[in-house]
PDB file of N, CA and C in Angstrom:
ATOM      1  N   UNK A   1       6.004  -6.528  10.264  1.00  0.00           N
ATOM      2  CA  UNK A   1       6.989  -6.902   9.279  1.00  0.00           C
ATOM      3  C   UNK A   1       8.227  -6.034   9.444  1.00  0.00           C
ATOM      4  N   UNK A   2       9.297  -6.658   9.397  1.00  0.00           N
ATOM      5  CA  UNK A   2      10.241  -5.802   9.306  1.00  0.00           C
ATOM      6  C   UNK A   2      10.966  -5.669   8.087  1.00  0.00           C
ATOM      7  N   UNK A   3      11.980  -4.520   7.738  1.00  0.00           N
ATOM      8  CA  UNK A   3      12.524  -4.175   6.479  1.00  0.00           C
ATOM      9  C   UNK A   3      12.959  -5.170   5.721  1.00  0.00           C
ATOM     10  N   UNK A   4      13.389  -6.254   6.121  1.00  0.00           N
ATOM     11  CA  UNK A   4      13.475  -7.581   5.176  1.00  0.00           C
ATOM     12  C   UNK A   4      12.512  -8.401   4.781  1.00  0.00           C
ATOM     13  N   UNK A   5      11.415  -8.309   5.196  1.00  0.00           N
ATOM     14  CA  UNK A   5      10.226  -9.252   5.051  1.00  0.00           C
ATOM     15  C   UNK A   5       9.456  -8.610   4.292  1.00  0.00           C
ATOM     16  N   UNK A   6       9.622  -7.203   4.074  1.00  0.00           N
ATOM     17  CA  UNK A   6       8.746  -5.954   3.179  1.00  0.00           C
ATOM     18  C   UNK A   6       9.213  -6.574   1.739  1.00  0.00           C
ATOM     19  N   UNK A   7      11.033  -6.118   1.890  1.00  0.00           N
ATOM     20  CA  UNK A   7      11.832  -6.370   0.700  1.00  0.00           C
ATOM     21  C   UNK A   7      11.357  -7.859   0.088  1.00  0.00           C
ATOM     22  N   UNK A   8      11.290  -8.345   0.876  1.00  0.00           N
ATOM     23  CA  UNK A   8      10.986 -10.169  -0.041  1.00  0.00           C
ATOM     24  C   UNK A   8       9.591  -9.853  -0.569  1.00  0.00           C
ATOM     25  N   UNK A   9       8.711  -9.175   0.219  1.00  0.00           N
ATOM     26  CA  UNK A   9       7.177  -9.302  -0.123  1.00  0.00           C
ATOM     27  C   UNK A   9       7.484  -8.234  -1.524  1.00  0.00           C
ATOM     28  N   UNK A  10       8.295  -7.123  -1.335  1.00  0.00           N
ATOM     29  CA  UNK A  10       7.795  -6.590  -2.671  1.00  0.00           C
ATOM     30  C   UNK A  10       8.531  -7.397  -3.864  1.00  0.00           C
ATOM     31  N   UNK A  11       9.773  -8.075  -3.605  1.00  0.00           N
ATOM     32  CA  UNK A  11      10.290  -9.125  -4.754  1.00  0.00           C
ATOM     33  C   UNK A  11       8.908  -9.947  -5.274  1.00  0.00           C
ATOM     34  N   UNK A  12       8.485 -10.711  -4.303  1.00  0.00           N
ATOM     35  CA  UNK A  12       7.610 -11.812  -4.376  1.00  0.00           C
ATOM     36  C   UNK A  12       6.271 -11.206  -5.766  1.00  0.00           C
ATOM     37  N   UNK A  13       6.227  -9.902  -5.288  1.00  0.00           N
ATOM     38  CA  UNK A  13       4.858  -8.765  -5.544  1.00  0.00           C
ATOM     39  C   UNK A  13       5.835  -8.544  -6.870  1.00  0.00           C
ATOM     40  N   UNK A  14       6.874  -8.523  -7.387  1.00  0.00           N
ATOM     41  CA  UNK A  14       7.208  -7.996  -8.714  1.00  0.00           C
ATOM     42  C   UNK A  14       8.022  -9.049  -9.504  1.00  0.00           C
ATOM     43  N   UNK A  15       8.008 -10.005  -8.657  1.00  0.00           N
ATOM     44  CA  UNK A  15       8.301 -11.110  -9.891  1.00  0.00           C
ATOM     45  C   UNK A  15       6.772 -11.802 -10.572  1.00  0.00           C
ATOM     46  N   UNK A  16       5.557 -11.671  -9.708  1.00  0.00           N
ATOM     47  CA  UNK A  16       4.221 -11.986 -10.389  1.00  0.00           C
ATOM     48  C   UNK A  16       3.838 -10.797 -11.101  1.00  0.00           C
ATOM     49  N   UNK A  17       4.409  -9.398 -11.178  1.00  0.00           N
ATOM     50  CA  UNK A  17       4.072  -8.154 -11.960  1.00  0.00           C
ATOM     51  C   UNK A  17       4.506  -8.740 -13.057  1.00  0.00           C
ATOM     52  N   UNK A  18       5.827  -8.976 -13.272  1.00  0.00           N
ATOM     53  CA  UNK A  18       6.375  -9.068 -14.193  1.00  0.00           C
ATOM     54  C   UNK A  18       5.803 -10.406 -15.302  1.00  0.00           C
ATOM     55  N   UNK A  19       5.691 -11.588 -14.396  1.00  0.00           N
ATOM     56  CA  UNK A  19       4.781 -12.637 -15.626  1.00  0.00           C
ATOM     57  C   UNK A  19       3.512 -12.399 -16.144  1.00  0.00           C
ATOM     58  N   UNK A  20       2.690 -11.848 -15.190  1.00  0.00           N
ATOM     59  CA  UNK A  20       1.393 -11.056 -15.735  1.00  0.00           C
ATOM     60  C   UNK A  20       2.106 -10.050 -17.026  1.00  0.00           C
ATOM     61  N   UNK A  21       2.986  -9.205 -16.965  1.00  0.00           N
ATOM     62  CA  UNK A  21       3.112  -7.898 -17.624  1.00  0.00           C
ATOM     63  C   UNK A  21       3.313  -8.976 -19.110  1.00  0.00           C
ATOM     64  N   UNK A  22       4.714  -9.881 -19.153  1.00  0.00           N
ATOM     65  CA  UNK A  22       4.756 -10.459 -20.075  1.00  0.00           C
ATOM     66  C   UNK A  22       3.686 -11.402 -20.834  1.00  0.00           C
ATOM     67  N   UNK A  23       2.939 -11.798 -20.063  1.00  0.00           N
ATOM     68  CA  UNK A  23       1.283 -12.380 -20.555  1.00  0.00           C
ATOM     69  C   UNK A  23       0.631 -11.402 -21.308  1.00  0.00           C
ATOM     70  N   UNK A  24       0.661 -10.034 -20.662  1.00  0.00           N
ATOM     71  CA  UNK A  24      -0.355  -8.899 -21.755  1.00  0.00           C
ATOM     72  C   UNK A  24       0.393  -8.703 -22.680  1.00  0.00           C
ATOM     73  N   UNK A  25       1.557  -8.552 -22.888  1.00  0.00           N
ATOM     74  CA  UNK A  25       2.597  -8.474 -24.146  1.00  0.00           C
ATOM     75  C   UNK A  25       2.032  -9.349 -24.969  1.00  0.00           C
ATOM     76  N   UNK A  26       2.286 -10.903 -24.259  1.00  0.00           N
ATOM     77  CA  UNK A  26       1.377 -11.781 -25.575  1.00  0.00           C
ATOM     78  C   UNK A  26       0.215 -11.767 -26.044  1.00  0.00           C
ATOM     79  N   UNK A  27      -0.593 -11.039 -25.312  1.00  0.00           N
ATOM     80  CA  UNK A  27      -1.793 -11.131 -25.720  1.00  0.00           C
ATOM     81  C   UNK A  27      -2.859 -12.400 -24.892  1.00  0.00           C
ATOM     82  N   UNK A  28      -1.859 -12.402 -23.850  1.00  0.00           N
ATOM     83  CA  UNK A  28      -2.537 -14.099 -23.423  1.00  0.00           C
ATOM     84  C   UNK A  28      -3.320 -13.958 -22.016  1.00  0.00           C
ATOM     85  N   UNK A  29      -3.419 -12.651 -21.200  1.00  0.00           N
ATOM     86  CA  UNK A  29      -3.811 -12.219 -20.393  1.00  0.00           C
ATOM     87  C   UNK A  29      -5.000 -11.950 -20.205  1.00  0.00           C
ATOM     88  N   UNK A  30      -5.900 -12.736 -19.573  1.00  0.00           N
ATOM     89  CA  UNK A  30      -6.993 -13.448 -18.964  1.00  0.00           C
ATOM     90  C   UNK A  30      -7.904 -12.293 -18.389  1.00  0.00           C
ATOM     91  N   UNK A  31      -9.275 -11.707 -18.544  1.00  0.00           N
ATOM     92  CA  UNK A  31      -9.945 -10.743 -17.256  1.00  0.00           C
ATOM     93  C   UNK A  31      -9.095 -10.674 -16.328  1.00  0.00           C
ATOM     94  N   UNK A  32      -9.589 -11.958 -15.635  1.00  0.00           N
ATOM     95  CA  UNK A  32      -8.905 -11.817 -14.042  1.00  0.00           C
ATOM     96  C   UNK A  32      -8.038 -11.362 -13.823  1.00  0.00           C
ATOM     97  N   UNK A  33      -7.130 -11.766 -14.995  1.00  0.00           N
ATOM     98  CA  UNK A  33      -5.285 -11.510 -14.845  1.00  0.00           C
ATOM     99  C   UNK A  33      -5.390  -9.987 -14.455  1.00  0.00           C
ATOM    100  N   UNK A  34      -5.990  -9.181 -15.430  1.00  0.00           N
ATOM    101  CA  UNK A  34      -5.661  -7.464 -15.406  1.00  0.00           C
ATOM    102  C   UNK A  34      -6.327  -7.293 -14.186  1.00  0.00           C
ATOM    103  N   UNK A  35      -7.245  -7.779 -13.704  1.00  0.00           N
ATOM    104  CA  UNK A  35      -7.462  -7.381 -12.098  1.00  0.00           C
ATOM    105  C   UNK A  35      -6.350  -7.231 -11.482  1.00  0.00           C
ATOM    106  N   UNK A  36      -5.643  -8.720 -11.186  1.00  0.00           N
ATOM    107  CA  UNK A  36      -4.662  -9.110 -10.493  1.00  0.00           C
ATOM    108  C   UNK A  36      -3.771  -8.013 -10.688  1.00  0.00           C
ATOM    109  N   UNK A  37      -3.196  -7.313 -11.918  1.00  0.00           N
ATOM    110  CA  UNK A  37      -2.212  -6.585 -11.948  1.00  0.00           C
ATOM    111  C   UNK A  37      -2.398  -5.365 -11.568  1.00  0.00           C
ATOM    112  N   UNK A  38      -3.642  -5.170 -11.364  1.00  0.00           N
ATOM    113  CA  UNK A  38      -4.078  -3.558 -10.794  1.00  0.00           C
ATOM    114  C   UNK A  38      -3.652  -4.089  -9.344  1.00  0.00           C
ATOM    115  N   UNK A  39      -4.335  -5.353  -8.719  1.00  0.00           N
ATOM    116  CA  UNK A  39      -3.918  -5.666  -7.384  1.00  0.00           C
ATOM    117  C   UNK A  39      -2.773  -5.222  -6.905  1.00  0.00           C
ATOM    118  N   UNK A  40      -1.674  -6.386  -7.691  1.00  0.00           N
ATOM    119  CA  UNK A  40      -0.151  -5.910  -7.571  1.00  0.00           C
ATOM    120  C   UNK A  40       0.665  -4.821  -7.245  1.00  0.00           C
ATOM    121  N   UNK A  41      -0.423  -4.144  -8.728  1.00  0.00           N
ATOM    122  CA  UNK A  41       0.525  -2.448  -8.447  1.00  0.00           C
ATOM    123  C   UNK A  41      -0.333  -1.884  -6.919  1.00  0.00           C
ATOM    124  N   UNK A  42      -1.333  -1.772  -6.572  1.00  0.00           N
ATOM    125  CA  UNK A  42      -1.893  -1.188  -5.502  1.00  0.00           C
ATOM    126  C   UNK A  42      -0.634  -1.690  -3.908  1.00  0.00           C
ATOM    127  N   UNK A  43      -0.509  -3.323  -4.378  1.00  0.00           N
ATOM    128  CA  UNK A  43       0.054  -3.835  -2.949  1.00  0.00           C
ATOM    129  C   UNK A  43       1.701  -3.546  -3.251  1.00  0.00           C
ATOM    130  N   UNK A  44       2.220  -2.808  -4.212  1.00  0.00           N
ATOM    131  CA  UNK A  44       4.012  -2.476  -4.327  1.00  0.00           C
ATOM    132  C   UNK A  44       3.710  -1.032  -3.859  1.00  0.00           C
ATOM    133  N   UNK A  45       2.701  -0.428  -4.163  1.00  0.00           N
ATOM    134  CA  UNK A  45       2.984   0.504  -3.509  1.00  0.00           C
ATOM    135  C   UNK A  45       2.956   1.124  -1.940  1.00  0.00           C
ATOM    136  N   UNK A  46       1.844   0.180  -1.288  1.00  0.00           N
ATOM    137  CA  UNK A  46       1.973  -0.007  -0.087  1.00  0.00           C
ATOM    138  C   UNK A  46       3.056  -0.416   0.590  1.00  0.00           C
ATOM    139  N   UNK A  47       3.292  -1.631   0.117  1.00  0.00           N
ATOM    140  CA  UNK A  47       4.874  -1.580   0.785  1.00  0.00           C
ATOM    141  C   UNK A  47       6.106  -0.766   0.719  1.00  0.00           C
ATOM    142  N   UNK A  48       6.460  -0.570  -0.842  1.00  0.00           N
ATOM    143  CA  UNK A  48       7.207   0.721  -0.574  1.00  0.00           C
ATOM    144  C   UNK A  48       6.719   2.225   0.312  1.00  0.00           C
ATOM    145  N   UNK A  49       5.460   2.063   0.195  1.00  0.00           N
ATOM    146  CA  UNK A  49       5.335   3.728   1.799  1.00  0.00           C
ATOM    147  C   UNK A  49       5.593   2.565   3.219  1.00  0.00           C
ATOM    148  N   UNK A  50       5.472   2.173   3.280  1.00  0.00           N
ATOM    149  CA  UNK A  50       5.647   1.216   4.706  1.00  0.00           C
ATOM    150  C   UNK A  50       7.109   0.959   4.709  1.00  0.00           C
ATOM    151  N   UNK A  51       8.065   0.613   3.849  1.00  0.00           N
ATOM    152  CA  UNK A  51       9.357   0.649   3.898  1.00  0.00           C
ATOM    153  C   UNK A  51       9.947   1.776   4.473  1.00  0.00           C
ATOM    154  N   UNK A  52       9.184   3.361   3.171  1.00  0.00           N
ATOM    155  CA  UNK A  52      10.080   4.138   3.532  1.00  0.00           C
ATOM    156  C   UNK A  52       9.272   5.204   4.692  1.00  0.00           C
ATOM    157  N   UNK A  53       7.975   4.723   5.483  1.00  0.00           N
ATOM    158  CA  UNK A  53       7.964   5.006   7.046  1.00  0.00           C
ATOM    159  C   UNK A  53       8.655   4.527   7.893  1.00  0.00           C
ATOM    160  N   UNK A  54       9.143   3.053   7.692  1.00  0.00           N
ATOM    161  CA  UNK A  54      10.199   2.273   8.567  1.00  0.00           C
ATOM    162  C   UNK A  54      11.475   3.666   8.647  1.00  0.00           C
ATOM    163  N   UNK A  55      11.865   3.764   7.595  1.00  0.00           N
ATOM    164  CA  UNK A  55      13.328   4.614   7.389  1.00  0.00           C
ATOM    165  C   UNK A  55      13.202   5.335   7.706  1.00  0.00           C
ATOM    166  N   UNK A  56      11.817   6.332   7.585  1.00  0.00           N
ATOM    167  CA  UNK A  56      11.877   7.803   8.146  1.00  0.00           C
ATOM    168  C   UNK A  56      11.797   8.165   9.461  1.00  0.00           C
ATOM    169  N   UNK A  57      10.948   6.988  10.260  1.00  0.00           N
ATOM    170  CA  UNK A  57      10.864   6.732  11.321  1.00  0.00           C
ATOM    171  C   UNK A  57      12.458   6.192  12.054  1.00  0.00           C
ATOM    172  N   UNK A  58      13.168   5.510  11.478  1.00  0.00           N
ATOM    173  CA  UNK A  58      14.618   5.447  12.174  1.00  0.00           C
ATOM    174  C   UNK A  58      14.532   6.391  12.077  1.00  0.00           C
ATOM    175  N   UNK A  59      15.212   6.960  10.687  1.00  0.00           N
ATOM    176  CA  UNK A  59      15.907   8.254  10.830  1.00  0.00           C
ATOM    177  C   UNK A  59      16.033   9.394  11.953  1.00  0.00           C
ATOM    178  N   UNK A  60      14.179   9.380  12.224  1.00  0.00           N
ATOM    179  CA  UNK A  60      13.880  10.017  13.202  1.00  0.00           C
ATOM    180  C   UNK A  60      14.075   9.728  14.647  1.00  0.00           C
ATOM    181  N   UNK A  61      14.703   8.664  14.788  1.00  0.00           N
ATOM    182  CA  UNK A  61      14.775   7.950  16.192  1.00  0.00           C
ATOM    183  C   UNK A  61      13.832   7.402  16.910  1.00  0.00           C
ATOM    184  N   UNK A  62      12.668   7.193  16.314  1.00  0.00           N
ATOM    185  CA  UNK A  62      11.108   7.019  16.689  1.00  0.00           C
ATOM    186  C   UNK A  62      11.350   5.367  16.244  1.00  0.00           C
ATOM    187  N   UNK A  63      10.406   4.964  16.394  1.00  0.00           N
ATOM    188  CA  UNK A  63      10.214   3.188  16.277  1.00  0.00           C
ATOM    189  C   UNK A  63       9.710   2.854  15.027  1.00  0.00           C
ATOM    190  N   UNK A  64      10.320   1.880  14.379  1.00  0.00           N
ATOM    191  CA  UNK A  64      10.057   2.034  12.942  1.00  0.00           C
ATOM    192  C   UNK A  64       9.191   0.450  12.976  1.00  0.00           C
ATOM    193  N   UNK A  65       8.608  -0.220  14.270  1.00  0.00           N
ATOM    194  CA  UNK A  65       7.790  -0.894  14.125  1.00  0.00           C
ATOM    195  C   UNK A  65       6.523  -0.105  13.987  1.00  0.00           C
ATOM    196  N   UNK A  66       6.496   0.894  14.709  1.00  0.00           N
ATOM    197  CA  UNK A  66       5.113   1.994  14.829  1.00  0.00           C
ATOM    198  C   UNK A  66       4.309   2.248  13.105  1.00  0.00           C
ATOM    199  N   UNK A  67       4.962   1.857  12.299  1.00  0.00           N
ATOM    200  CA  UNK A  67       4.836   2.279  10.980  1.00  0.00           C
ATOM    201  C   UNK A  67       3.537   1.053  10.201  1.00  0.00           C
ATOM    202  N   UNK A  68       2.264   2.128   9.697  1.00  0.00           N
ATOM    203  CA  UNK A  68       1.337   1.012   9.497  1.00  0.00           C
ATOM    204  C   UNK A  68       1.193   1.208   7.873  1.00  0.00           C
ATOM    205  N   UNK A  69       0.503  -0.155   7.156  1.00  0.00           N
ATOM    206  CA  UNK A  69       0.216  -0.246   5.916  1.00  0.00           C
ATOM    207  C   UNK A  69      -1.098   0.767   5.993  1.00  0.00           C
ATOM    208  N   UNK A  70      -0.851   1.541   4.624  1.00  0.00           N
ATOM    209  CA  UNK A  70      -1.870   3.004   4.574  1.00  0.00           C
ATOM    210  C   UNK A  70      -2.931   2.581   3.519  1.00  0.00           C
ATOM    211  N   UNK A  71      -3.861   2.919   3.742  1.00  0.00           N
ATOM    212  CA  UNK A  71      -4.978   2.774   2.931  1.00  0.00           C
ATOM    213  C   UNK A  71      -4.299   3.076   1.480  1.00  0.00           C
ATOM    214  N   UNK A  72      -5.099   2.526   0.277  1.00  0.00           N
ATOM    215  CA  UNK A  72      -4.618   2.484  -1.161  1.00  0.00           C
ATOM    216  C   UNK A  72      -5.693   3.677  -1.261  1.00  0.00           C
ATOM    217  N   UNK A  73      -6.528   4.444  -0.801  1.00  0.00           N
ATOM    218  CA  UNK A  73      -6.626   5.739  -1.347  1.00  0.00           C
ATOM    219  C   UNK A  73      -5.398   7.050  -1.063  1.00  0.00           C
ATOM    220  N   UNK A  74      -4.984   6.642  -0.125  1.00  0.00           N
ATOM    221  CA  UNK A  74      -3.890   7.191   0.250  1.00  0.00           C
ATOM    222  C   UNK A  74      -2.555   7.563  -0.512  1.00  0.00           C
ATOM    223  N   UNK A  75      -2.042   5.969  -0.443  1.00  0.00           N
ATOM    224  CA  UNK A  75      -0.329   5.417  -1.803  1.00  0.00           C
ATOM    225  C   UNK A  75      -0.949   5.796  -2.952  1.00  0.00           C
ATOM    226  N   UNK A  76      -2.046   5.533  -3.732  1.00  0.00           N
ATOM    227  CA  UNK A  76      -2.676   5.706  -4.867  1.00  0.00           C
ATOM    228  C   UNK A  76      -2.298   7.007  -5.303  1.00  0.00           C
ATOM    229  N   UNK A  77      -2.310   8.228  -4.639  1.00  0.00           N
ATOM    230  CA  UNK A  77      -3.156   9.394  -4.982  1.00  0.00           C
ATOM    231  C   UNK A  77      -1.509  10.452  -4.641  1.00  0.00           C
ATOM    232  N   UNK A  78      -0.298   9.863  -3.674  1.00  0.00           N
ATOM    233  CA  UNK A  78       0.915  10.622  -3.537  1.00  0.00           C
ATOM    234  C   UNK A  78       0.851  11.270  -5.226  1.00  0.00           C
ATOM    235  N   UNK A  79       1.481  12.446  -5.062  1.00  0.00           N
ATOM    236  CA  UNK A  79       2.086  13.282  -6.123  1.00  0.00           C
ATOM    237  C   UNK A  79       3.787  12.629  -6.579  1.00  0.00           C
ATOM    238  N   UNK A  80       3.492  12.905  -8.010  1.00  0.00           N
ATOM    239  CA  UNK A  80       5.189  11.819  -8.120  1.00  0.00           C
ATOM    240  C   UNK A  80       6.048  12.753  -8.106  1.00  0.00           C
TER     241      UNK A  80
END
Protein backbone atom coordinates (compact mmCIF):
# COMPACT_ATOMS: atom_id res chain seq x y z
CA UNK A 1 0.00 0.00 0.00
CA UNK A 2 1.18 3.18 -0.53
CA UNK A 3 0.67 6.58 1.49
CA UNK A 4 -2.57 7.26 -0.32
CA UNK A 5 -4.22 4.00 -0.11
CA UNK A 6 -3.30 3.93 3.85
CA UNK A 7 -4.95 7.56 3.97
CA UNK A 8 -8.29 6.32 2.23
CA UNK A 9 -8.15 3.02 4.32
CA UNK A 10 -7.88 5.00 7.52
CA UNK A 11 -10.84 7.53 6.20
CA UNK A 12 -12.82 4.43 5.19
CA UNK A 13 -11.74 2.90 9.03
CA UNK A 14 -13.10 6.31 10.66
CA UNK A 15 -16.02 7.14 8.91
CA UNK A 16 -17.45 3.41 10.21
CA UNK A 17 -15.79 4.55 13.83
CA UNK A 18 -17.72 7.27 13.76
CA UNK A 19 -21.45 5.63 12.90
CA UNK A 20 -20.77 2.87 15.32
CA UNK A 21 -19.60 5.71 17.98
CA UNK A 22 -22.93 7.59 17.20
CA UNK A 23 -25.04 4.21 17.55
CA UNK A 24 -23.54 3.79 21.27
CA UNK A 25 -24.54 7.42 21.95
CA UNK A 26 -28.04 6.17 21.12
CA UNK A 27 -28.03 3.44 22.86
CA UNK A 28 -28.67 1.39 19.70
CA UNK A 29 -25.39 -0.49 19.51
CA UNK A 30 -25.65 -4.14 19.00
CA UNK A 31 -22.87 -6.93 20.85
CA UNK A 32 -21.32 -7.31 17.68
CA UNK A 33 -21.24 -3.65 17.01
CA UNK A 34 -18.76 -3.03 20.22
CA UNK A 35 -16.63 -5.83 18.85
CA UNK A 36 -16.46 -4.15 15.60
CA UNK A 37 -15.36 -0.92 17.28
CA UNK A 38 -12.61 -2.45 19.28
CA UNK A 39 -11.77 -3.91 15.63
CA UNK A 40 -11.65 -0.44 14.15
CA UNK A 41 -9.68 1.15 16.76
CA UNK A 42 -7.03 -1.86 16.65
CA UNK A 43 -6.96 -1.48 12.51
CA UNK A 44 -6.48 2.89 12.78
CA UNK A 45 -3.89 2.23 14.64
CA UNK A 46 -2.03 0.01 12.50
CA UNK A 47 -2.23 2.06 9.78
CA UNK A 48 -1.25 5.11 11.29
CA UNK A 49 2.33 3.14 12.51
CA UNK A 50 2.55 1.92 8.85
CA UNK A 51 2.01 5.50 7.57
CA UNK A 52 4.35 6.96 9.86
CA UNK A 53 7.14 3.95 9.01
CA UNK A 54 6.47 4.94 5.35
CA UNK A 55 7.70 8.67 6.47
CA UNK A 56 10.35 7.68 8.67
CA UNK A 57 11.64 5.43 6.32
CA UNK A 58 11.73 8.33 3.48
CA UNK A 59 12.97 10.52 5.72
CA UNK A 60 15.64 8.16 6.16
CA UNK A 61 16.30 7.54 2.53
CA UNK A 62 15.56 3.82 3.00
CA UNK A 63 12.42 2.42 1.04
CA UNK A 64 9.28 3.23 2.46
CA UNK A 65 7.73 0.18 0.62
CA UNK A 66 9.99 -1.97 3.12
CA UNK A 67 7.53 -0.82 5.87
CA UNK A 68 5.20 -3.75 7.31
CA UNK A 69 1.72 -3.76 9.19
CA UNK A 70 2.90 -4.58 13.01
CA UNK A 71 1.25 -6.90 15.10
CA UNK A 72 -1.72 -5.18 17.38
CA UNK A 73 0.27 -6.34 20.44
CA UNK A 74 2.72 -4.11 19.34
CA UNK A 75 0.43 -0.47 18.10
CA UNK A 76 -1.72 -1.49 21.15
CA UNK A 77 0.80 -1.18 23.87
CA UNK A 78 3.13 2.27 22.21
CA UNK A 79 3.41 4.76 25.19
CA UNK A 80 1.33 8.03 24.29
Amino acid sequence: MNDQEILQRIQTLVNEEHHLLGLREEGKLVPDQHERVRELEISLDQCWDLLRQRRARRNAGEDPDKATVRDEKIVEHYQQ
